[in-house]
PDB file of N, CA and C in Angstrom:
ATOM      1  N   UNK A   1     -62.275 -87.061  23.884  1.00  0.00           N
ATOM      2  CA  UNK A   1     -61.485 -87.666  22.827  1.00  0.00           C
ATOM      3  C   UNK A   1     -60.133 -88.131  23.374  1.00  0.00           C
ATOM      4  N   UNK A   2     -59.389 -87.415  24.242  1.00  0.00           N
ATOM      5  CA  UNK A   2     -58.353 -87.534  24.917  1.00  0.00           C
ATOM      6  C   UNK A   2     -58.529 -89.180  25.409  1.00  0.00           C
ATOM      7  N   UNK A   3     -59.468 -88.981  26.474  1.00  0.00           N
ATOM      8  CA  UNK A   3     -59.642 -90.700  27.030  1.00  0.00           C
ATOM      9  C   UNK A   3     -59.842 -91.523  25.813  1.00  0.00           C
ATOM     10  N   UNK A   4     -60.532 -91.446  24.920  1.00  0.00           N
ATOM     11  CA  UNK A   4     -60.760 -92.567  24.034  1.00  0.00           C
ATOM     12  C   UNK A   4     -59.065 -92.932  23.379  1.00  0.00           C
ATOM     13  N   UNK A   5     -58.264 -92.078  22.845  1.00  0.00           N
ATOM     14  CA  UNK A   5     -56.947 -91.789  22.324  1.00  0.00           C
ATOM     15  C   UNK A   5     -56.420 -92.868  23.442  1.00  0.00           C
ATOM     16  N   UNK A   6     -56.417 -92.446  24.788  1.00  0.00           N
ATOM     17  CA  UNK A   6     -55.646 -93.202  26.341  1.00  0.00           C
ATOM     18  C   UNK A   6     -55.854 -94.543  26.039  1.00  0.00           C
ATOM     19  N   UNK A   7     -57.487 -95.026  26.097  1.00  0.00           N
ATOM     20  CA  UNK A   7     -57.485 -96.027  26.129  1.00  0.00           C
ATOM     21  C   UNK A   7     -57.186 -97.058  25.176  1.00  0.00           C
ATOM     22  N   UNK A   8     -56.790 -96.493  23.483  1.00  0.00           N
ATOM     23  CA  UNK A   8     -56.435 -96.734  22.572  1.00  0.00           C
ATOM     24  C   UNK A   8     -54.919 -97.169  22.587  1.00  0.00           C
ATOM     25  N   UNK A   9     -54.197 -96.581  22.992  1.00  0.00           N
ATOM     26  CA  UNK A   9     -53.244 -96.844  23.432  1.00  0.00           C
ATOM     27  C   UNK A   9     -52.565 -97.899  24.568  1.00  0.00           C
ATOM     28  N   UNK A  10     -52.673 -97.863  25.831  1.00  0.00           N
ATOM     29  CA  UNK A  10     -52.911 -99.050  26.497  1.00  0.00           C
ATOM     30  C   UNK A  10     -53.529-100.187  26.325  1.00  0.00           C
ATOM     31  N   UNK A  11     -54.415-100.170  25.054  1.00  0.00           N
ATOM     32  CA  UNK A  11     -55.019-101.215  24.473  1.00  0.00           C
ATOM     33  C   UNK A  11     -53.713-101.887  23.511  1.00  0.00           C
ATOM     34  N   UNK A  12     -53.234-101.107  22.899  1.00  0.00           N
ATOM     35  CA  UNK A  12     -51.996-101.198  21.980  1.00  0.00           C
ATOM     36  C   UNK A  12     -50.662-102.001  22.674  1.00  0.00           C
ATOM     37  N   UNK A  13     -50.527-101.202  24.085  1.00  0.00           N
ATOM     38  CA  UNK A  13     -49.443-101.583  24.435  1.00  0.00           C
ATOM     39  C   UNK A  13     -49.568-101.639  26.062  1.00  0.00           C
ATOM     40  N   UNK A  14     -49.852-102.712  26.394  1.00  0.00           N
ATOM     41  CA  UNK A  14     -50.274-102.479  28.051  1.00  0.00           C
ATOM     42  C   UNK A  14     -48.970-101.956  28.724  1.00  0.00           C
ATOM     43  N   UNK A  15     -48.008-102.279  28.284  1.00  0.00           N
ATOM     44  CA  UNK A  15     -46.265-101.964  29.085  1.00  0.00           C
ATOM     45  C   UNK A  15     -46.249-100.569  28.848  1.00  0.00           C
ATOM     46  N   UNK A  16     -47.075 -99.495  28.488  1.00  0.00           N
ATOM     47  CA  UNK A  16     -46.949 -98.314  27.907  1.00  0.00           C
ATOM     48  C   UNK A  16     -46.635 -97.763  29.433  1.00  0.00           C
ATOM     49  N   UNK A  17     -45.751 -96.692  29.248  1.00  0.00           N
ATOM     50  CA  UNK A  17     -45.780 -95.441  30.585  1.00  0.00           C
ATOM     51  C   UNK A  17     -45.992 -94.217  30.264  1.00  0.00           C
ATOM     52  N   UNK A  18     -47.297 -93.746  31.016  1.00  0.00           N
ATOM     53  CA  UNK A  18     -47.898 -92.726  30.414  1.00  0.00           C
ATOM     54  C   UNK A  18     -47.016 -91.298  31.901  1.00  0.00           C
ATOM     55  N   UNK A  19     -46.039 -90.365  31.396  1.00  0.00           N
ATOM     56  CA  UNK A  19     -46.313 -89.398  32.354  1.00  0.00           C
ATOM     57  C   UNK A  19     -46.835 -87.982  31.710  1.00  0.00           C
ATOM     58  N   UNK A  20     -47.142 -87.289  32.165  1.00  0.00           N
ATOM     59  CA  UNK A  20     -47.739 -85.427  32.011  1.00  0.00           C
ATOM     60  C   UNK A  20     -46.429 -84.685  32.228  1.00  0.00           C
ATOM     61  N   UNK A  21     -46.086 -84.580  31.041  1.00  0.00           N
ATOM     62  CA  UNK A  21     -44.690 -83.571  31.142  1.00  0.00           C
ATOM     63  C   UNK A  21     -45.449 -81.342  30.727  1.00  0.00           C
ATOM     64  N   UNK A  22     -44.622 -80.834  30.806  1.00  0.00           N
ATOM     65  CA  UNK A  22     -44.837 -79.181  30.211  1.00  0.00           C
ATOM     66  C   UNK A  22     -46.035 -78.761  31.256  1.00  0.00           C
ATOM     67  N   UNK A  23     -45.833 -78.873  32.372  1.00  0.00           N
ATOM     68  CA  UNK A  23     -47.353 -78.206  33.035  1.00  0.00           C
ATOM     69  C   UNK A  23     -46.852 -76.564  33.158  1.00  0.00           C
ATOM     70  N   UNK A  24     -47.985 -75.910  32.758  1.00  0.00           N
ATOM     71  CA  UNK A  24     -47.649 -74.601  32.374  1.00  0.00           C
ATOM     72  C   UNK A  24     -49.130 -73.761  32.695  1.00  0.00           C
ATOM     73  N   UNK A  25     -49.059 -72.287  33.147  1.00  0.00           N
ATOM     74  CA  UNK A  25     -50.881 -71.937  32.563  1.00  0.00           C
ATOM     75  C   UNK A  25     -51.551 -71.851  31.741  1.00  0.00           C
ATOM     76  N   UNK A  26     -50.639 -72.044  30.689  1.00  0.00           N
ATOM     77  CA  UNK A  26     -51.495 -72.097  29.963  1.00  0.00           C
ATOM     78  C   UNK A  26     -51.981 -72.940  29.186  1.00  0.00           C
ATOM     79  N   UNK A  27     -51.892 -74.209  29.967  1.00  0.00           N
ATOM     80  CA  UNK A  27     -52.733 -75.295  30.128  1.00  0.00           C
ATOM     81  C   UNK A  27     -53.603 -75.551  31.255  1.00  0.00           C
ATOM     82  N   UNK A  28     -53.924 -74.694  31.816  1.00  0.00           N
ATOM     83  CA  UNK A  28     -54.406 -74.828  33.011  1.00  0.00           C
ATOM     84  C   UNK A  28     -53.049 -75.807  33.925  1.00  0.00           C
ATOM     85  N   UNK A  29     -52.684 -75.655  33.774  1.00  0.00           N
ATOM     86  CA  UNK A  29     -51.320 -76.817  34.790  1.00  0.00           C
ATOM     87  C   UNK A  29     -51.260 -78.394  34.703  1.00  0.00           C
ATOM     88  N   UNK A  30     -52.297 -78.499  33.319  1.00  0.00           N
ATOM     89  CA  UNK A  30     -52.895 -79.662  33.368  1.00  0.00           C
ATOM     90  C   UNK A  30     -51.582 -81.113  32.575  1.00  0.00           C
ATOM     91  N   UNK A  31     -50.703 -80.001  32.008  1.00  0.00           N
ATOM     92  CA  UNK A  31     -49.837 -80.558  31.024  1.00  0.00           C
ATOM     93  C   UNK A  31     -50.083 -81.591  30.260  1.00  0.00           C
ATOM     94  N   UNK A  32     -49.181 -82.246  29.224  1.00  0.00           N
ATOM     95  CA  UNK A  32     -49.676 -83.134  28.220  1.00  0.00           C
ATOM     96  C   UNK A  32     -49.065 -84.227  28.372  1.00  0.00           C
ATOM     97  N   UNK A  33     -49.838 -85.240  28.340  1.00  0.00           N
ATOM     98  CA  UNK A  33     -49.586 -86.685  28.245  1.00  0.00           C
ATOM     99  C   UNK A  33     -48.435 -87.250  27.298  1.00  0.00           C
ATOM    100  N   UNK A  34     -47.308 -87.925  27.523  1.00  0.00           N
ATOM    101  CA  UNK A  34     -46.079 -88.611  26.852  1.00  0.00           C
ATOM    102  C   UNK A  34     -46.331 -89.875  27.722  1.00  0.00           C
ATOM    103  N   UNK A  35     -46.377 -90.582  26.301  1.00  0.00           N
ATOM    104  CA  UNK A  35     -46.795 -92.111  26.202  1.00  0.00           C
ATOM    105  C   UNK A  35     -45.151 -93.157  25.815  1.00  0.00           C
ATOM    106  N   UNK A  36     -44.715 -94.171  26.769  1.00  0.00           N
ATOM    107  CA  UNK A  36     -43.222 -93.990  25.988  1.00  0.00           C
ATOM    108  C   UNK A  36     -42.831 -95.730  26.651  1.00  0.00           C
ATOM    109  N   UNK A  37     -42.537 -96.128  24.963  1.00  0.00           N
ATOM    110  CA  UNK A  37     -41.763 -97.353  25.801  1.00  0.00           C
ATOM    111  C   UNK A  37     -40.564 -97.935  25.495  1.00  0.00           C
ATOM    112  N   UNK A  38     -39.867 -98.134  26.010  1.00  0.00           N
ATOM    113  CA  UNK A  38     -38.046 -97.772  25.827  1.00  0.00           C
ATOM    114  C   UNK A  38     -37.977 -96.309  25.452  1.00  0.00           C
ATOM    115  N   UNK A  39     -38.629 -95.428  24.479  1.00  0.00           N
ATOM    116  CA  UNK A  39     -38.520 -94.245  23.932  1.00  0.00           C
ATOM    117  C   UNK A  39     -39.978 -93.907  23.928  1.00  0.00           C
ATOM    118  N   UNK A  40     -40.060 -92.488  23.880  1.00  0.00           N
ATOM    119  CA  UNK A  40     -41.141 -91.566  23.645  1.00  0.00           C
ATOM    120  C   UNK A  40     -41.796 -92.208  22.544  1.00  0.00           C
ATOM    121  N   UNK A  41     -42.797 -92.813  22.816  1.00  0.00           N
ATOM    122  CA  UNK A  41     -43.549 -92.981  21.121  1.00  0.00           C
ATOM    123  C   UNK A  41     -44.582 -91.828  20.999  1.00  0.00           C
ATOM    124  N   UNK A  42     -45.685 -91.103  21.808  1.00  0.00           N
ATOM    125  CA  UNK A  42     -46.198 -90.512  21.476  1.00  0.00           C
ATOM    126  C   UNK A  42     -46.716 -89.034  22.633  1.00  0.00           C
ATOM    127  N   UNK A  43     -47.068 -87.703  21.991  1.00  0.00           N
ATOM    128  CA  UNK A  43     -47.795 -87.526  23.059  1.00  0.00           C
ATOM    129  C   UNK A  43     -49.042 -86.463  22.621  1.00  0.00           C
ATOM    130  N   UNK A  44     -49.715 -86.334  23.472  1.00  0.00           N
ATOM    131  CA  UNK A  44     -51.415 -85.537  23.163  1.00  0.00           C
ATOM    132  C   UNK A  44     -51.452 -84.693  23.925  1.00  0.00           C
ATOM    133  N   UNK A  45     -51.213 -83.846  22.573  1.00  0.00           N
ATOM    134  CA  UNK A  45     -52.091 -82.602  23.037  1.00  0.00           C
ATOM    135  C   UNK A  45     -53.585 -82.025  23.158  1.00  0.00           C
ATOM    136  N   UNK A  46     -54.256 -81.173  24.557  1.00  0.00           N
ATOM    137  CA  UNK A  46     -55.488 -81.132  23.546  1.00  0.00           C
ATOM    138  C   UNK A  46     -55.857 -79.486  23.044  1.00  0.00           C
ATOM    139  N   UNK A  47     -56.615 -79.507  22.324  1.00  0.00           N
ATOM    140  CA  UNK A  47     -56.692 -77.563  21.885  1.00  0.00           C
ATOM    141  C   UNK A  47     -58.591 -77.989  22.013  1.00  0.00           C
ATOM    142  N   UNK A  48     -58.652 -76.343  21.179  1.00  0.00           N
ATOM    143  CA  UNK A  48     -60.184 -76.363  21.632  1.00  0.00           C
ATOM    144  C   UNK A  48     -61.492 -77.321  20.500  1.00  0.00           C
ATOM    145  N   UNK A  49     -60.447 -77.459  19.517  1.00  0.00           N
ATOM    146  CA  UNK A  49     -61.551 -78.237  18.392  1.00  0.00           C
ATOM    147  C   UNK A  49     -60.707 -79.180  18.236  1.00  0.00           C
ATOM    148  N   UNK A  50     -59.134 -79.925  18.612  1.00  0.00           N
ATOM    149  CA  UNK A  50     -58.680 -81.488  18.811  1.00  0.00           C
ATOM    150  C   UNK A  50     -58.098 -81.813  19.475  1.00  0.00           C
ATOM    151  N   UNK A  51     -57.518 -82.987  19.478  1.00  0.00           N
ATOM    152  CA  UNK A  51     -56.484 -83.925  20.453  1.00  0.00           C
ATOM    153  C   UNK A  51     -55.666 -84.405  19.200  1.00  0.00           C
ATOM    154  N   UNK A  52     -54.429 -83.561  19.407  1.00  0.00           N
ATOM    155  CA  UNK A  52     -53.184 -83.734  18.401  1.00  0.00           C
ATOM    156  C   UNK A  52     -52.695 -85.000  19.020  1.00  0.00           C
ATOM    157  N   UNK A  53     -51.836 -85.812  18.632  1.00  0.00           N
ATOM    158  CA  UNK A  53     -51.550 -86.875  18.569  1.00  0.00           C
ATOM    159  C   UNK A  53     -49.837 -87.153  18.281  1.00  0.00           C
ATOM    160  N   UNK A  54     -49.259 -86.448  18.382  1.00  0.00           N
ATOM    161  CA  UNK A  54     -47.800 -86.787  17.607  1.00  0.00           C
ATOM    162  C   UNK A  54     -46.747 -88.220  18.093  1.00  0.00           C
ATOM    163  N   UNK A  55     -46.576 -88.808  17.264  1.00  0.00           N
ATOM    164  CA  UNK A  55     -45.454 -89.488  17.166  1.00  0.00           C
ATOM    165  C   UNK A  55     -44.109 -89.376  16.910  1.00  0.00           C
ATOM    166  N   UNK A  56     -43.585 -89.189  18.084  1.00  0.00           N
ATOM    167  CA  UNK A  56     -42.081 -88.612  17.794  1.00  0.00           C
ATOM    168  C   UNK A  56     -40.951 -89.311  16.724  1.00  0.00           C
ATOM    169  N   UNK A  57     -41.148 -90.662  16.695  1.00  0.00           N
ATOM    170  CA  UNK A  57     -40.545 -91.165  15.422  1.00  0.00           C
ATOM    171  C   UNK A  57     -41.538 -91.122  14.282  1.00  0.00           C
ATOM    172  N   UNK A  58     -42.629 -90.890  13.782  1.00  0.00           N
ATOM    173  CA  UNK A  58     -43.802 -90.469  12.918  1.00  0.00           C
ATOM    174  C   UNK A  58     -43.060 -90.816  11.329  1.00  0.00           C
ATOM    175  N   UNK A  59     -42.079 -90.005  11.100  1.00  0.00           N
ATOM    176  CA  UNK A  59     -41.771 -90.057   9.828  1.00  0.00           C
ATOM    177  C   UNK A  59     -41.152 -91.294   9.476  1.00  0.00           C
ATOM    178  N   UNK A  60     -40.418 -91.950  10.408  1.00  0.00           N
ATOM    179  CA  UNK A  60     -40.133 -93.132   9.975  1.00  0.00           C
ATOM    180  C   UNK A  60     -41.122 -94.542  10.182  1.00  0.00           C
ATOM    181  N   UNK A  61     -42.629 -94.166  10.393  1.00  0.00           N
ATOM    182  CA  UNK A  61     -43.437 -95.575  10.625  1.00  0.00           C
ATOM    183  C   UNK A  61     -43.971 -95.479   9.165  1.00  0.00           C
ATOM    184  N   UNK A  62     -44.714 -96.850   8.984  1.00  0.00           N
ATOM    185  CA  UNK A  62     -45.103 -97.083   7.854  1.00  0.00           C
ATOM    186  C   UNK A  62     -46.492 -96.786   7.878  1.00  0.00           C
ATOM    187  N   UNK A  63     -47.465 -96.300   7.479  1.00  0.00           N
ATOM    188  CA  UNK A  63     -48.924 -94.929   7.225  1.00  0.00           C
ATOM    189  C   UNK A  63     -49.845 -95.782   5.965  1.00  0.00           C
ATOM    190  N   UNK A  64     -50.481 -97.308   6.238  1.00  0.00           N
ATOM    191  CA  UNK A  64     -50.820 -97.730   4.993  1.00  0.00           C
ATOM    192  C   UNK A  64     -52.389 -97.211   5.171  1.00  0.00           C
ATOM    193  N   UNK A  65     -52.265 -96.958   6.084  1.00  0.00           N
ATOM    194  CA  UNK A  65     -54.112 -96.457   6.146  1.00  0.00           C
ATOM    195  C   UNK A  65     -54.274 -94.974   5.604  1.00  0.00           C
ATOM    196  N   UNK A  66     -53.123 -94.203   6.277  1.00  0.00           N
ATOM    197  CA  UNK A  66     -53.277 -92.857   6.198  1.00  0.00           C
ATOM    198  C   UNK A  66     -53.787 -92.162   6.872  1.00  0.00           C
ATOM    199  N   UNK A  67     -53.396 -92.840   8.683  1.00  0.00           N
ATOM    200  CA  UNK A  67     -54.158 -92.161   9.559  1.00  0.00           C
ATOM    201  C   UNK A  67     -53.235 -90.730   9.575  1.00  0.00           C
ATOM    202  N   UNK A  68     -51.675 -90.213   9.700  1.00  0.00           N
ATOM    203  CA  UNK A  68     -51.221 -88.780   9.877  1.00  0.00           C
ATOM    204  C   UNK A  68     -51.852 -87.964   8.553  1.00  0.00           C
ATOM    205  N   UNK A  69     -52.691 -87.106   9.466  1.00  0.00           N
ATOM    206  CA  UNK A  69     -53.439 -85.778   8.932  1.00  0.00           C
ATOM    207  C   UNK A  69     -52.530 -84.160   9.108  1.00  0.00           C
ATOM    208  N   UNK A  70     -51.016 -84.289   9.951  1.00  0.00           N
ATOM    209  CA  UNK A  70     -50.499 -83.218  10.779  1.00  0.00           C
ATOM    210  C   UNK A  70     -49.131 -83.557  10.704  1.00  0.00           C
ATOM    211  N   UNK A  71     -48.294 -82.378  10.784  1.00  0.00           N
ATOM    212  CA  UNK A  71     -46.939 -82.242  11.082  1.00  0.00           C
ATOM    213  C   UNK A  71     -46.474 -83.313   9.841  1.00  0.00           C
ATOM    214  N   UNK A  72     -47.136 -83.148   8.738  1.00  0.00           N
ATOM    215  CA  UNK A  72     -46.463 -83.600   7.882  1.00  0.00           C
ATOM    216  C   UNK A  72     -44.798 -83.835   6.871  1.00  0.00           C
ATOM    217  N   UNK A  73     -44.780 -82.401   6.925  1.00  0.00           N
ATOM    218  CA  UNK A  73     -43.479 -82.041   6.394  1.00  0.00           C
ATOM    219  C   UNK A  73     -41.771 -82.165   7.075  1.00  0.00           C
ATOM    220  N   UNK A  74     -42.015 -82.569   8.042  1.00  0.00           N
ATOM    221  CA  UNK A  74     -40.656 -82.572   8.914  1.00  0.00           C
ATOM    222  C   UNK A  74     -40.186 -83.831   8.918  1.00  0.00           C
ATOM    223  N   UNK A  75     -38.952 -83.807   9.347  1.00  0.00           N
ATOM    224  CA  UNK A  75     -37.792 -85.021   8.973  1.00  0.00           C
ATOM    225  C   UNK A  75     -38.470 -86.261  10.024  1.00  0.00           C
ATOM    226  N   UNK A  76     -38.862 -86.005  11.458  1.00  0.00           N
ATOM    227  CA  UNK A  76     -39.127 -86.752  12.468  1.00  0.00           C
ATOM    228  C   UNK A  76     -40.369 -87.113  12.888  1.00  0.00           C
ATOM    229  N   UNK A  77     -41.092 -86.232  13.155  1.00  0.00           N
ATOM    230  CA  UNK A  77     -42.565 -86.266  14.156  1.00  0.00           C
ATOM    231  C   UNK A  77     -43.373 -86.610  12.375  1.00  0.00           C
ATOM    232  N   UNK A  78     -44.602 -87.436  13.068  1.00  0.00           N
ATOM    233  CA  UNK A  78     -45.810 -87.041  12.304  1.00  0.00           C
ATOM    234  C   UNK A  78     -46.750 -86.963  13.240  1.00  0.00           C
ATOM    235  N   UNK A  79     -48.155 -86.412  13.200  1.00  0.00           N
ATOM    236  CA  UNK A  79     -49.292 -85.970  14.102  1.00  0.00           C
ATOM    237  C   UNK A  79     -50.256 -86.479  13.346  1.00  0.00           C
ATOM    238  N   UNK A  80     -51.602 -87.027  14.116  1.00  0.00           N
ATOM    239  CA  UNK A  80     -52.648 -87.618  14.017  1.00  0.00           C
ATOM    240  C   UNK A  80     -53.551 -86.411  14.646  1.00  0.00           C
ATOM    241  N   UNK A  81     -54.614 -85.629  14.132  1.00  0.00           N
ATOM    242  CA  UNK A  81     -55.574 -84.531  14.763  1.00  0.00           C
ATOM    243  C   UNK A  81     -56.709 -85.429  14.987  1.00  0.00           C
ATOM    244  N   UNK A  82     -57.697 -85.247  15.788  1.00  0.00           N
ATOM    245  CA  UNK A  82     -58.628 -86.236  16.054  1.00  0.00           C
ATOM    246  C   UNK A  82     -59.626 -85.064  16.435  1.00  0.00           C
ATOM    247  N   UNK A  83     -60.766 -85.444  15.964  1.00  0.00           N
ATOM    248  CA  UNK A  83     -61.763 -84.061  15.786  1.00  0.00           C
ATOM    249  C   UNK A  83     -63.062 -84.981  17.199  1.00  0.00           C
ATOM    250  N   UNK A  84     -63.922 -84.374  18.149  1.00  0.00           N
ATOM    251  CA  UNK A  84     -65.007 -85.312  18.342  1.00  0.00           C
ATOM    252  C   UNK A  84     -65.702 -86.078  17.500  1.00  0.00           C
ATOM    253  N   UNK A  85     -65.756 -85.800  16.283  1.00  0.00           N
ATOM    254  CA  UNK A  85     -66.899 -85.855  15.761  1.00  0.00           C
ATOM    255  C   UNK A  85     -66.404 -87.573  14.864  1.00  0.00           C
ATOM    256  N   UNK A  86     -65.298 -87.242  15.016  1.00  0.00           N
ATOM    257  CA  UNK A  86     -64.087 -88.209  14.474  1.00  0.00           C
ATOM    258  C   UNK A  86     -64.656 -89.529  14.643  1.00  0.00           C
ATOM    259  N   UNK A  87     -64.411 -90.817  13.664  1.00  0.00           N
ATOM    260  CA  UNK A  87     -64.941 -92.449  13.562  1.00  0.00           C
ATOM    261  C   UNK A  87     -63.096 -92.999  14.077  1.00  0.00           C
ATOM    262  N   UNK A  88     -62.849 -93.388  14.861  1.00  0.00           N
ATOM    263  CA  UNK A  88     -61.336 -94.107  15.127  1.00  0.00           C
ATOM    264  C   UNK A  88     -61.424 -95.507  14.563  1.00  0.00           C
ATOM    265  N   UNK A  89     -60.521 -95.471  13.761  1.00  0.00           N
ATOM    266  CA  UNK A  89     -60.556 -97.148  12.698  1.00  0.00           C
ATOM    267  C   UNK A  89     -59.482 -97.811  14.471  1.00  0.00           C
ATOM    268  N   UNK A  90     -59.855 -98.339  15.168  1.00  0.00           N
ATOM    269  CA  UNK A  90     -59.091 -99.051  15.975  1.00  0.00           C
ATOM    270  C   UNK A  90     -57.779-100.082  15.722  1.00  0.00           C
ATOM    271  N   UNK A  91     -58.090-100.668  14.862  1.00  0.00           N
ATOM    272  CA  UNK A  91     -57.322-101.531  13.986  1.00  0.00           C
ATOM    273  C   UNK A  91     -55.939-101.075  13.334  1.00  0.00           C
ATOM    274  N   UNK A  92     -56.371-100.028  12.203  1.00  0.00           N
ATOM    275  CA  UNK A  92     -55.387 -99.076  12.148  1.00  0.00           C
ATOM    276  C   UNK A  92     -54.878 -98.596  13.291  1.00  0.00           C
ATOM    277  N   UNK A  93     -54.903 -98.180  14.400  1.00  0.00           N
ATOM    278  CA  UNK A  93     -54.322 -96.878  15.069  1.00  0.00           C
ATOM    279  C   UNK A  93     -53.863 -97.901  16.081  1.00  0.00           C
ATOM    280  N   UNK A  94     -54.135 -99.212  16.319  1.00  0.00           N
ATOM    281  CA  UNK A  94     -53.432 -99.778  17.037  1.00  0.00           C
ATOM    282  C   UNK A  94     -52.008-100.449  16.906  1.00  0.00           C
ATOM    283  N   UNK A  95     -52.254-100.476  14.730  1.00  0.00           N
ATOM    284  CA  UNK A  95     -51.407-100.685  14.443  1.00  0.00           C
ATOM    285  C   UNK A  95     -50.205-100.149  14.909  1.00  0.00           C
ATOM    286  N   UNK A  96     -50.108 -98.591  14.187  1.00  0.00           N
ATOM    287  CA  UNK A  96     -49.763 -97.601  13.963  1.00  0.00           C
ATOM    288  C   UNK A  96     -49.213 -97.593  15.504  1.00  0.00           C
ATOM    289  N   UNK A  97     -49.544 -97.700  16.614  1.00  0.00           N
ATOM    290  CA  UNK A  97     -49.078 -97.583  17.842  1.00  0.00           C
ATOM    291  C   UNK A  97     -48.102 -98.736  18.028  1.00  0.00           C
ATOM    292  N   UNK A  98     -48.238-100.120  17.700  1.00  0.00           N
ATOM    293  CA  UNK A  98     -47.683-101.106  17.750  1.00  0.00           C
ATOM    294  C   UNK A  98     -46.387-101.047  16.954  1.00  0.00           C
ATOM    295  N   UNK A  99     -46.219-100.105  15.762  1.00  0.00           N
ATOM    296  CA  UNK A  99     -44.932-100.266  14.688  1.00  0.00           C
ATOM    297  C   UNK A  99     -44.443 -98.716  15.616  1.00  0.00           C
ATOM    298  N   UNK A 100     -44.665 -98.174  16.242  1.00  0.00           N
ATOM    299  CA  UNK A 100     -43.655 -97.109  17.085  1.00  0.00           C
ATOM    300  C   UNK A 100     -42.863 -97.978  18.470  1.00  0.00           C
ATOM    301  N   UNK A 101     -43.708 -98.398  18.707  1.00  0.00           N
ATOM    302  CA  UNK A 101     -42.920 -99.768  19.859  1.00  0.00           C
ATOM    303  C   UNK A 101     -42.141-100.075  19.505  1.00  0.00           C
ATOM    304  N   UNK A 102     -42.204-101.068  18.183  1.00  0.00           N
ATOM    305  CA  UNK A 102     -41.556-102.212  18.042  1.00  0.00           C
ATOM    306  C   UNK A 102     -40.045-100.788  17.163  1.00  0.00           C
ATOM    307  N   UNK A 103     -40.629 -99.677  16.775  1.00  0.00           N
ATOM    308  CA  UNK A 103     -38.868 -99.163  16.136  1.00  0.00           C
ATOM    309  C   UNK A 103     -38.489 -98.756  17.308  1.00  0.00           C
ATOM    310  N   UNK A 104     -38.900 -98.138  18.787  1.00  0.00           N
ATOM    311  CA  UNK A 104     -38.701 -97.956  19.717  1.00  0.00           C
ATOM    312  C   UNK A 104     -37.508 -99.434  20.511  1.00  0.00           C
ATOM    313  N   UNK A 105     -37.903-100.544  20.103  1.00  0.00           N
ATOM    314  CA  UNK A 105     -37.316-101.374  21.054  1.00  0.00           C
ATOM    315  C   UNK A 105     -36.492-102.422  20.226  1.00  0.00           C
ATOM    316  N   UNK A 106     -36.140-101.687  18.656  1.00  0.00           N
ATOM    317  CA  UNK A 106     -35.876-102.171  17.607  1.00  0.00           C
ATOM    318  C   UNK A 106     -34.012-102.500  17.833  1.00  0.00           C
ATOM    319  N   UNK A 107     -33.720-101.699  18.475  1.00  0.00           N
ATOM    320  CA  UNK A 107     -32.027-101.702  18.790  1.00  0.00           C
ATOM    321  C   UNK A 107     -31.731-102.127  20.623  1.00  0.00           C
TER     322      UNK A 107
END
């Protein structure tokens, strides 16, 4: 799910820079992907049943589909959980990647 999320993204925004920040054990050292252009737009985590998704500006993008399922309640982040079993509306989520850019490179 992780790769499908990757390639979703670079599909979104080819100028994207993806690095692996927090390597720790208990991730296996594998750390988590931060996706970022001018600013952090997103990064993925994975656990054992998803690939969290957060958008660090989250609360301020516009959600007409209703892809954030996570980290609802807070002033900043919103999170996208993505299950395997999961259908990805592409369209939407490319959106949704495209309006964090553009508030990212907005000033």
């Amino acid at each position: 799910m992780l790769a499908r999320v990757r390639a979703l993204i670079r599909k979104a925004d080819p100028e994207v820079v993806e690095e692996v920040k927090q390597r720790k054990p208990s991730n296996s050292m594998l750390g988590v992907p931060v996706w970022s252009h001018a600013r952090i737009i997103c990064t993925g985590e994975t656990y054992k049943g998803a690939v969290n998704l957060t958008f660090a500006k989250g609360a301020s993008l516009e959600d007409p589909s209703g892809l954030f399922n996570a980290s609802l309640t807070g002033d900043t982040r919103r999170a996208i959980d993505f299950h395997e079993e999961d259908a990805i509306d592409e369209k939407a989520r490319i959106a949704l990647i495209r309006a964090a850019v553009e508030l990212n490179t907005a000033d």
